[in-house]
Protein backbone atom coordinates (compact mmCIF):
# COMPACT_ATOMS: atom_id res chain seq x y z
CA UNK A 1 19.27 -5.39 0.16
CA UNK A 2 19.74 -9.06 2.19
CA UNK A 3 20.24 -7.36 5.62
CA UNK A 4 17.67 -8.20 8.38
CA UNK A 5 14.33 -6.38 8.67
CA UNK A 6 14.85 -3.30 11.53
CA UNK A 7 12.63 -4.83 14.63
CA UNK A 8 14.25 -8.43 14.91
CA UNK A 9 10.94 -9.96 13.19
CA UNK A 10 11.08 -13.98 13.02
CA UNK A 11 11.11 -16.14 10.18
CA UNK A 12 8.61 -15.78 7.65
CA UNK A 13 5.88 -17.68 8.87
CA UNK A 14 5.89 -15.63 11.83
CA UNK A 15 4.91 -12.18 11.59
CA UNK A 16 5.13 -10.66 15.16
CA UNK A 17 1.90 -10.81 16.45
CA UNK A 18 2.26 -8.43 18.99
CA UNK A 19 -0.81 -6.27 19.20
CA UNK A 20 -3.05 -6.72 22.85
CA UNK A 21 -5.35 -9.21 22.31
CA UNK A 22 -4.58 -11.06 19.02
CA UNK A 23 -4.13 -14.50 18.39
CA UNK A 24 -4.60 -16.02 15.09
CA UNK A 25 -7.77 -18.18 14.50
CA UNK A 26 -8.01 -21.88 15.11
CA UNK A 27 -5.62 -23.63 12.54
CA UNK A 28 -4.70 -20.26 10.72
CA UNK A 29 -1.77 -21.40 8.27
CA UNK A 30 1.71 -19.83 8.41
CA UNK A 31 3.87 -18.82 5.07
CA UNK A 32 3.75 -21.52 2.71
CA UNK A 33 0.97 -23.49 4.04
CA UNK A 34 -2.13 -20.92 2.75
CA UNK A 35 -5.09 -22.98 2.79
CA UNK A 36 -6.10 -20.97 -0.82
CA UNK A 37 -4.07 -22.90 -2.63
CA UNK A 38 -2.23 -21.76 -5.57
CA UNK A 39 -4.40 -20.56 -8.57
CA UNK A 40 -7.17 -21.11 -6.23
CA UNK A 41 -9.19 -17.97 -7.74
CA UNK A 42 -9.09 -19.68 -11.05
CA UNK A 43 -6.78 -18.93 -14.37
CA UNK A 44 -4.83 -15.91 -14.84
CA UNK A 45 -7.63 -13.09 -14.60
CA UNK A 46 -5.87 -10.71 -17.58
CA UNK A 47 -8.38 -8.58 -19.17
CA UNK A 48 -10.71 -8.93 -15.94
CA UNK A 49 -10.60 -6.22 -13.25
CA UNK A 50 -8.07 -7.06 -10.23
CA UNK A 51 -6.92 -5.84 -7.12
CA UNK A 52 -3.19 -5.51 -8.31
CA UNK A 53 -0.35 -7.90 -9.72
CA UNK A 54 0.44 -8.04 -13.58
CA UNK A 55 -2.11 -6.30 -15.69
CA UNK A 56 -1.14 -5.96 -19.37
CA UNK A 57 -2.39 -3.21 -21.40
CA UNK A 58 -1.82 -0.83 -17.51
CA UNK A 59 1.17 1.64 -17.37
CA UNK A 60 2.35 1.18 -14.12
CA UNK A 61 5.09 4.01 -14.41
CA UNK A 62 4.44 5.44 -17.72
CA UNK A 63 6.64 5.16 -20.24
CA UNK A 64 10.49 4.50 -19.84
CA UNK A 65 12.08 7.33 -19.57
CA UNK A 66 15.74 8.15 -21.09
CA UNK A 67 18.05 7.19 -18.89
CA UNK A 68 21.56 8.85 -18.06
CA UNK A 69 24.71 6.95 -17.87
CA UNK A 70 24.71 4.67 -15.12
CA UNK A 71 26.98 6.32 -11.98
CA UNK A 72 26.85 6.34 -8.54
CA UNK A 73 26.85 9.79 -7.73
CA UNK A 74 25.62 11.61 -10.76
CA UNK A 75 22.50 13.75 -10.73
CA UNK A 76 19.74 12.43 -10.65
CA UNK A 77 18.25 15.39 -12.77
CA UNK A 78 15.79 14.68 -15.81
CA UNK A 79 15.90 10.95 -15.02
CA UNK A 80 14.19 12.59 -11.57
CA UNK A 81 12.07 15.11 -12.97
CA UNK A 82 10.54 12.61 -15.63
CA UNK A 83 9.67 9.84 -12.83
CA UNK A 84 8.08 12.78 -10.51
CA UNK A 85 4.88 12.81 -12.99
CA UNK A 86 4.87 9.40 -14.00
CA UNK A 87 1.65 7.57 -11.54
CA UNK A 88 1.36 4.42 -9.64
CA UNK A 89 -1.34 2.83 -10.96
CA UNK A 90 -1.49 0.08 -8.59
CA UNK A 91 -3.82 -1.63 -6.73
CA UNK A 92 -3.34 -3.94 -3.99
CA UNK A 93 -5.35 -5.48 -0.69
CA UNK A 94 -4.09 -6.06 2.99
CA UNK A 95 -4.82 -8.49 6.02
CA UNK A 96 -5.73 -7.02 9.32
CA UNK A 97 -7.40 -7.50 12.31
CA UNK A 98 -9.25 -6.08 14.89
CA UNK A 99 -7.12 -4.76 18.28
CA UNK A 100 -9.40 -2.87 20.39
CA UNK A 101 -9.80 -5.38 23.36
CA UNK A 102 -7.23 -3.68 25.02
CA UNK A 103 -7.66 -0.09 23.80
CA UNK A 104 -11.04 0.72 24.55
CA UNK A 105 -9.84 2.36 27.99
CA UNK A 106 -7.49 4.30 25.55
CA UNK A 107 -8.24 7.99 24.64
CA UNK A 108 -8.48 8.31 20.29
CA UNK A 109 -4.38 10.22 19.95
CA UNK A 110 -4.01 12.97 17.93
CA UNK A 111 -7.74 13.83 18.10
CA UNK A 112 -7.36 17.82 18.12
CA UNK A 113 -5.92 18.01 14.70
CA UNK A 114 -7.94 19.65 12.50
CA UNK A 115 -7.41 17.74 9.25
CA UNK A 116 -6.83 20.22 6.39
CA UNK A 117 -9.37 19.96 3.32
CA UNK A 118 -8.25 17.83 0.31
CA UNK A 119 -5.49 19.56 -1.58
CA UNK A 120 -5.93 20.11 -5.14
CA UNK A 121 -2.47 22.33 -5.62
CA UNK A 122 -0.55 20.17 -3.10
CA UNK A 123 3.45 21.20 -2.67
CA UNK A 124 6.15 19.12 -4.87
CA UNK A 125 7.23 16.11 -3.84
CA UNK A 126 10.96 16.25 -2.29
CA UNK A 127 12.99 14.68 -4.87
CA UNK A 128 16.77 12.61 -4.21
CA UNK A 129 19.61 14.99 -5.97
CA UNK A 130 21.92 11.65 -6.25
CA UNK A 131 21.63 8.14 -6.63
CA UNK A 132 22.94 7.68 -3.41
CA UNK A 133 20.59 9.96 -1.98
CA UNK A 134 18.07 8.46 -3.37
CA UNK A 135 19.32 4.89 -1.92
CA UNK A 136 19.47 6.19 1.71
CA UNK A 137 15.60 7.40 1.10
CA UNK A 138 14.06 4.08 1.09
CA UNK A 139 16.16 2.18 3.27
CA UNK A 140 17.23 4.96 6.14
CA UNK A 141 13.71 7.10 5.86
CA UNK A 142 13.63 9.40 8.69
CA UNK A 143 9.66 7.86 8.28
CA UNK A 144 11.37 4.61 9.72
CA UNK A 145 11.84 6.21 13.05
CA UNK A 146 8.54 7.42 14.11
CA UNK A 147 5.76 5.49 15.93
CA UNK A 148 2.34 5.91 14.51
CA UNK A 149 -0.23 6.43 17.23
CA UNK A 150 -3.04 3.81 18.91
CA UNK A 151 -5.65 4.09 18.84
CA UNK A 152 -6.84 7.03 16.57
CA UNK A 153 -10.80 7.81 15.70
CA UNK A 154 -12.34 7.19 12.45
CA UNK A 155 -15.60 8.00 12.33
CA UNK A 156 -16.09 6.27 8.26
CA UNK A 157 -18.19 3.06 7.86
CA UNK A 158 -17.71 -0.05 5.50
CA UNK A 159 -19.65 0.51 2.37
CA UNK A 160 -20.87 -2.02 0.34
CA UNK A 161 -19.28 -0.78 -2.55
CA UNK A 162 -21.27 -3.17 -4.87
CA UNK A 163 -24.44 -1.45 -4.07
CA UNK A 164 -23.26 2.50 -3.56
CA UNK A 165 -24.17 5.22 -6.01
CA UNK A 166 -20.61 7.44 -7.12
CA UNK A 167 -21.82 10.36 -4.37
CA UNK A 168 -22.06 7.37 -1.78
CA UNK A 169 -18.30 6.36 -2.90
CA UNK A 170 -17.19 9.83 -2.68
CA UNK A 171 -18.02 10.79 0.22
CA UNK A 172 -16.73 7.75 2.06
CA UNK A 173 -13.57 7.86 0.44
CA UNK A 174 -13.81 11.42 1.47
CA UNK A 175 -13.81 10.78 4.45
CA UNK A 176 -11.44 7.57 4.49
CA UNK A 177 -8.78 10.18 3.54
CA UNK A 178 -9.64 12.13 6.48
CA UNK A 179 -8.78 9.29 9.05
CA UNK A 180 -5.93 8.27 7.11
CA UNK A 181 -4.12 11.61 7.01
CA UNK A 182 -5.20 11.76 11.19
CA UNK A 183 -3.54 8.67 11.65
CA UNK A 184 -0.24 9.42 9.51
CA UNK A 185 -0.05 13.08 10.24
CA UNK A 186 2.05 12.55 13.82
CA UNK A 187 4.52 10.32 12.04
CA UNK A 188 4.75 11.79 8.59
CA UNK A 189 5.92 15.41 10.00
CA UNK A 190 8.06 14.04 13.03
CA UNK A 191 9.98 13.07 9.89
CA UNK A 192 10.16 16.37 8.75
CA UNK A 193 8.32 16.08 5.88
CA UNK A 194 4.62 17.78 4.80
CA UNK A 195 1.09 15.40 4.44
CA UNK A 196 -1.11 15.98 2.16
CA UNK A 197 -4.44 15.17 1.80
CA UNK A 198 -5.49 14.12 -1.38
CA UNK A 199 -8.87 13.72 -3.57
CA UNK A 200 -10.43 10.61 -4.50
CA UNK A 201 -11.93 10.69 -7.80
CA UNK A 202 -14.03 7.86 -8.56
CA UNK A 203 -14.80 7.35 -12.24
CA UNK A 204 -16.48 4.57 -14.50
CA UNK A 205 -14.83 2.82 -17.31
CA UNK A 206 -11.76 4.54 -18.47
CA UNK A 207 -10.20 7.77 -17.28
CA UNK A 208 -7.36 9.97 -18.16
CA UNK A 209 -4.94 11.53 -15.73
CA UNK A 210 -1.40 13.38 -15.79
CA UNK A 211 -0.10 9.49 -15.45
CA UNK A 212 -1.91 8.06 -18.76
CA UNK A 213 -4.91 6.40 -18.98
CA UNK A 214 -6.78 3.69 -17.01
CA UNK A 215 -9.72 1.31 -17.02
CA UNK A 216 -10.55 -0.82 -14.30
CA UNK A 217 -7.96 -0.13 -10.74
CA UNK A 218 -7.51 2.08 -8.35
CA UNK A 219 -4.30 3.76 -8.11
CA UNK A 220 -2.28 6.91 -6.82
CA UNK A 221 -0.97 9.41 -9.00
CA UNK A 222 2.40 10.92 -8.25
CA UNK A 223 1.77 13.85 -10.84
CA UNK A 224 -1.16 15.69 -9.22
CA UNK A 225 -1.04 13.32 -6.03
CA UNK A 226 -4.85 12.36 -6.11
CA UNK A 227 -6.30 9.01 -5.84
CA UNK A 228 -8.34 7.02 -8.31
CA UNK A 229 -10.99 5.12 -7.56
CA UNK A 230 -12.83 2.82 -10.67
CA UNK A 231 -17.11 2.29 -9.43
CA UNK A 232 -16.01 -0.95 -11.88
CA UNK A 233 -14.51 -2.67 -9.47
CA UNK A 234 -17.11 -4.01 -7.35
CA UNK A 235 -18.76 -5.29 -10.37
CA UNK A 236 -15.76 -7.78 -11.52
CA UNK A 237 -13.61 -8.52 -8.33
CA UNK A 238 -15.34 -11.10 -6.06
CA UNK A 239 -13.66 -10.24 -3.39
CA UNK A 240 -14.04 -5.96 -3.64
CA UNK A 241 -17.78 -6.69 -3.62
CA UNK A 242 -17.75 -9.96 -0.72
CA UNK A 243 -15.30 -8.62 1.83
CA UNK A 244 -16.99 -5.23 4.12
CA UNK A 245 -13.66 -4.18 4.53
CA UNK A 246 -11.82 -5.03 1.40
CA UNK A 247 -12.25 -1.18 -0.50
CA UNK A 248 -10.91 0.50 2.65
CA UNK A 249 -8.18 -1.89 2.91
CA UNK A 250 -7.42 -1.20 -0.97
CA UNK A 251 -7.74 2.73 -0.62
CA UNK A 252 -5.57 2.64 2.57
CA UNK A 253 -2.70 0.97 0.49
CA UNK A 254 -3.04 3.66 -1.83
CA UNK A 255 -2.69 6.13 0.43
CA UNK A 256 0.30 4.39 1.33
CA UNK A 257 1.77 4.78 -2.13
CA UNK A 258 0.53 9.19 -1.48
CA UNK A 259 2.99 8.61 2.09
CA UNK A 260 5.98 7.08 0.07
CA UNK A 261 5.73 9.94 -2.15
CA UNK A 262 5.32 12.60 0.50
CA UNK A 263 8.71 11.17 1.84
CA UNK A 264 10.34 10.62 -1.08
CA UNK A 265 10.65 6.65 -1.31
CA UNK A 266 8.35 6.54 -3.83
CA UNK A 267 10.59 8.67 -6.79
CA UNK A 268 13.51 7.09 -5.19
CA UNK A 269 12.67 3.40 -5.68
CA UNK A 270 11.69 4.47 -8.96
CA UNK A 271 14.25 6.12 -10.24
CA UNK A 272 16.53 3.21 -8.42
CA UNK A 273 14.99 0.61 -10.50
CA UNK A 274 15.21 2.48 -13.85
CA UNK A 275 18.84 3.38 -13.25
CA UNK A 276 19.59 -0.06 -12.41
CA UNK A 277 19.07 -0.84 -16.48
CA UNK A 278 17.94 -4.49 -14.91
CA UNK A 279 14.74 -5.97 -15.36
CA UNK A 280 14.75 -8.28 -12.49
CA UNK A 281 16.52 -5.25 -10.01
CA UNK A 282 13.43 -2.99 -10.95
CA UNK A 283 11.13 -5.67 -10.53
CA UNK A 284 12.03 -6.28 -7.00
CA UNK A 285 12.31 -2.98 -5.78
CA UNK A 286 8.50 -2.83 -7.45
CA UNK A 287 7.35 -5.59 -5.17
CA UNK A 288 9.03 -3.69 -2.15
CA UNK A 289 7.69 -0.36 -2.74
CA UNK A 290 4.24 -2.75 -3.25
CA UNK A 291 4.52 -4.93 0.08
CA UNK A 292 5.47 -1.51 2.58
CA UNK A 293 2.13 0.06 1.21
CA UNK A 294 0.43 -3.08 2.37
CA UNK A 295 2.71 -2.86 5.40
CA UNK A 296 1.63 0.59 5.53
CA UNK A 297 -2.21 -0.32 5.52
CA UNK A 298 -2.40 -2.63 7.84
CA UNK A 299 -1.13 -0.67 10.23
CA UNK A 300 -3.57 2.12 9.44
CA UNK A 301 -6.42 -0.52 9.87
CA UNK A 302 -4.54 -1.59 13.61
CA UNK A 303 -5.13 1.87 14.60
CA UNK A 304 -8.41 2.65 13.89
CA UNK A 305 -9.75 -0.66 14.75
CA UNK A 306 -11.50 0.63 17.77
CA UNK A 307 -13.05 2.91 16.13
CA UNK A 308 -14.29 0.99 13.41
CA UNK A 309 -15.09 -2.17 14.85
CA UNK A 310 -12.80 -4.54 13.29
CA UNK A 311 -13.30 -7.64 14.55
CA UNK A 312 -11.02 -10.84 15.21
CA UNK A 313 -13.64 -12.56 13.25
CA UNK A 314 -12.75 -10.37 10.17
CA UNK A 315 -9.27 -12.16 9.74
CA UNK A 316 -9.62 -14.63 7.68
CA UNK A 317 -11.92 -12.72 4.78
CA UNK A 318 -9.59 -9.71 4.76
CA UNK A 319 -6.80 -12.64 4.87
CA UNK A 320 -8.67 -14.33 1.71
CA UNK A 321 -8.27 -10.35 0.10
CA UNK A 322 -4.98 -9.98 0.26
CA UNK A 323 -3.75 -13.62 -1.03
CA UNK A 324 -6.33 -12.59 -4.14
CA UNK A 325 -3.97 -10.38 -5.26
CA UNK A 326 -1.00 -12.15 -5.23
CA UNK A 327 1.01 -11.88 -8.45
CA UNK A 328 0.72 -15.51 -8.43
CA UNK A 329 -2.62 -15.83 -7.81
CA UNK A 330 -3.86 -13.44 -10.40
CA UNK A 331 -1.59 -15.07 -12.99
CA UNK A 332 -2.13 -18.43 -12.33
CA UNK A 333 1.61 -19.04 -11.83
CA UNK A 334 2.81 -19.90 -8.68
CA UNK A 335 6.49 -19.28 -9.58
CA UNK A 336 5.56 -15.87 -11.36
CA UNK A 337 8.18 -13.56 -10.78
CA UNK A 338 5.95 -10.03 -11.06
CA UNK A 339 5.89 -6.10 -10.42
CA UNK A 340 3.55 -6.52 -6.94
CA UNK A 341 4.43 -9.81 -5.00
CA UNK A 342 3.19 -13.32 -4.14
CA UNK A 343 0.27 -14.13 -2.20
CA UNK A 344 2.73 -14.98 0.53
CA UNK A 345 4.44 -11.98 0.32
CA UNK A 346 1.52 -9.88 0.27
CA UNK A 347 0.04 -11.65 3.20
CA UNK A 348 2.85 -11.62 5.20
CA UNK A 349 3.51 -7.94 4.89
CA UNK A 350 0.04 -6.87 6.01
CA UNK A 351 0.25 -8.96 9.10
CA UNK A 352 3.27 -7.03 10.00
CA UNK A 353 1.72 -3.64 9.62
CA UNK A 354 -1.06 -5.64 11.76
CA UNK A 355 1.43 -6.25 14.75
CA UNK A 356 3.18 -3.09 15.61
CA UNK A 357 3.15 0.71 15.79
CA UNK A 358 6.37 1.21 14.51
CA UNK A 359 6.94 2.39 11.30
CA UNK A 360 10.13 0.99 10.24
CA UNK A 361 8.75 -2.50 10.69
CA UNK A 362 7.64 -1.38 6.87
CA UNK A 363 10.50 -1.12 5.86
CA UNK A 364 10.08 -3.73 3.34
CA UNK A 365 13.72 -2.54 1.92
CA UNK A 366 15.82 -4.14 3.92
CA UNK A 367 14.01 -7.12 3.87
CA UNK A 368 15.57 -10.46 2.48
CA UNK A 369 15.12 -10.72 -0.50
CA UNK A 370 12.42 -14.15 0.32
CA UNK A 371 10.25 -12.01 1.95
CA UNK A 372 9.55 -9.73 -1.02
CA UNK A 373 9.23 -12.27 -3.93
């Protein structure tokens, strides 16, 4: 997994930047010089609502599964079949910003497609019938290929998420889902693989899905491929309730998880990291399948920017979201090694999705190994 990202991106302090019209703010800091600080946001938040990173007590796969013996090019068979209902609960935020100085002579792409209605019964996910199958999935995804288009209308508004009643969340979740399945639909089915659009439940306290239980997150579900949404968050994460665009960012990420599924990286890295009977091996390919759905959102939230507004000025708070949910940050621990990925990390791969319009820019699995810690 040490080969160079596809795209010929720079070092890791330097994302490439190279959207019309951005330029980072007035002493913006590159990798390792984040002017948060580590453990900035206070102790290690464990038993407080967060926007992703270790959370004790939260299944993020389910329960281990029984594994087969290890092989190469076995089956992958009820390893497989046990992983494709186990859900992501996982929560995470991006960095974007705005791009629309240079679009706004641009017509919205892909604007005739009528975007199907959420789909309750959605079609099974395509699932790897070898390990080596499963291996070419996440780091040769036809998904890599495509080019996602700019710019593409949104017609949803931030929410202040703080103040809005559950029928106020639903419906602009609602129709969040809407641009985001607009946006990836082009991409997703040059591929050769199906979208779906999914529901966003939003629910108070605890809840209890075909992937377990859960309090406080927001999360994707593989096993009925529906989002989650807890009303709870805005009342314990500073930065849910501060930032306008923080819950979109968070809900776009998620639908990231919904596109890795749809194409199969998703049950791949999964099953990967279980096979690989290695704690540190599954841990990693954890924080990759983590940092390409942050890729993933930021580059959702490039191509809608016009639509929505999103300004340069918007940088640095949506910046300040996603080093919040660093595994470091949320732990306290600069030198944590965890399941979602460093501030740095986090940060880094959001700017990327940021800069460019072509998917396998994501492609977080190829990465070195120092850009996914």
């Amino acid at each position: 997994m040490a080969q160079q990202r596809r795209g010929g991106a720079g070092p890791y302090g330097q994302p490439p930047y190279r959207q019309p019209g951005y330029a980072p703010p007035p002493g913006a800091p590159r990798y390792g010089q984040s002017p948060y600080g580590w453990g900035a946001y206070g102790q290690p938040q464990f038993g407080r609502p967060s926007l992703g990173g270790p959370q004790p007590g939260v299944p993020q796969y389910g329960p281990t599964p029984r594994m087969p013996a290890p092989r190469r090019r076995g089956p992958l068979g009820l390893l497989l079949l046990v992983l494709i209902g186990l859900g992501l609960l996982a929560l995470a935020g991006v960095t974007f910003t705005g791009v629309s100085s240079e679009q706004s002579n641009l017509a919205y792409q892909n604007d005739d497609y009528q975007v199907p209605p959420p789909d309750l019964t959605p079609p099974p996910l395509p699932v790897p019938q070898t390990y080596d199958e499963a291996a070419g999935y996440i780091t040769e995804n036809p998904l890599y290929d495509q080019t996602a288009p700019l710019p593409v209308r949104c017609d949803s508004r931030p929410i202040n998420v703080a103040t809005a009643s559950d029928n106020q969340l639903d419906k602009h979740f609602e129709g969040l889902m809407e641009c985001l399945v607009r946006f990836w639909q082009p991409p997703v089915t040059a591929a050769g693989f199906v979208i779906v659009r999914p529901t966003v439940t939003v629910y108070d306290s605890e809840i209890t899905t075909k992937c377990g239980k859960a309090e406080i997150n927001a999360f994707y579900c593989s096993a009925d491929q529906q989002i989650y949404f807890s009303n709870r968050l805005a009342e314990g994460v500073t930065v849910v309730r501060r930032e306008r665009w923080a819950a979109d960012v968070v809900m776009a990420h998620e639908f990231g998880h919904a596109l890795q599924a749809r194409t199969a990286i998703l049950i791949s890295s999964h099953a990967l990291g279980a096979n690989s009977n290695d704690k540190s091996t599954e841990l990693e390919l954890s924080r990759r399948t983590e940092t390409q759905a942050d890729c993933f959102s930021g580059m959702f939230v490039r191509g809608v920017s016009q639509s929505l507004g999103v300004e340069q000025s918007d940088l640095e708070g949506i910046e300040e979201t996603y080093v919040a949910v660093g595994d470091d940050v949320l732990t306290g621990r600069a030198e944590v090694v965890g399941n979602h990925g460093r501030a740095k990390s986090r940060r880094y791969w959001g700017l990327i999705g940021l800069g460019t319009s072509d998917v396998g820019e994501c492609n977080t699995f190829v990465a070195e190994e120092s850009l996914v810690r």
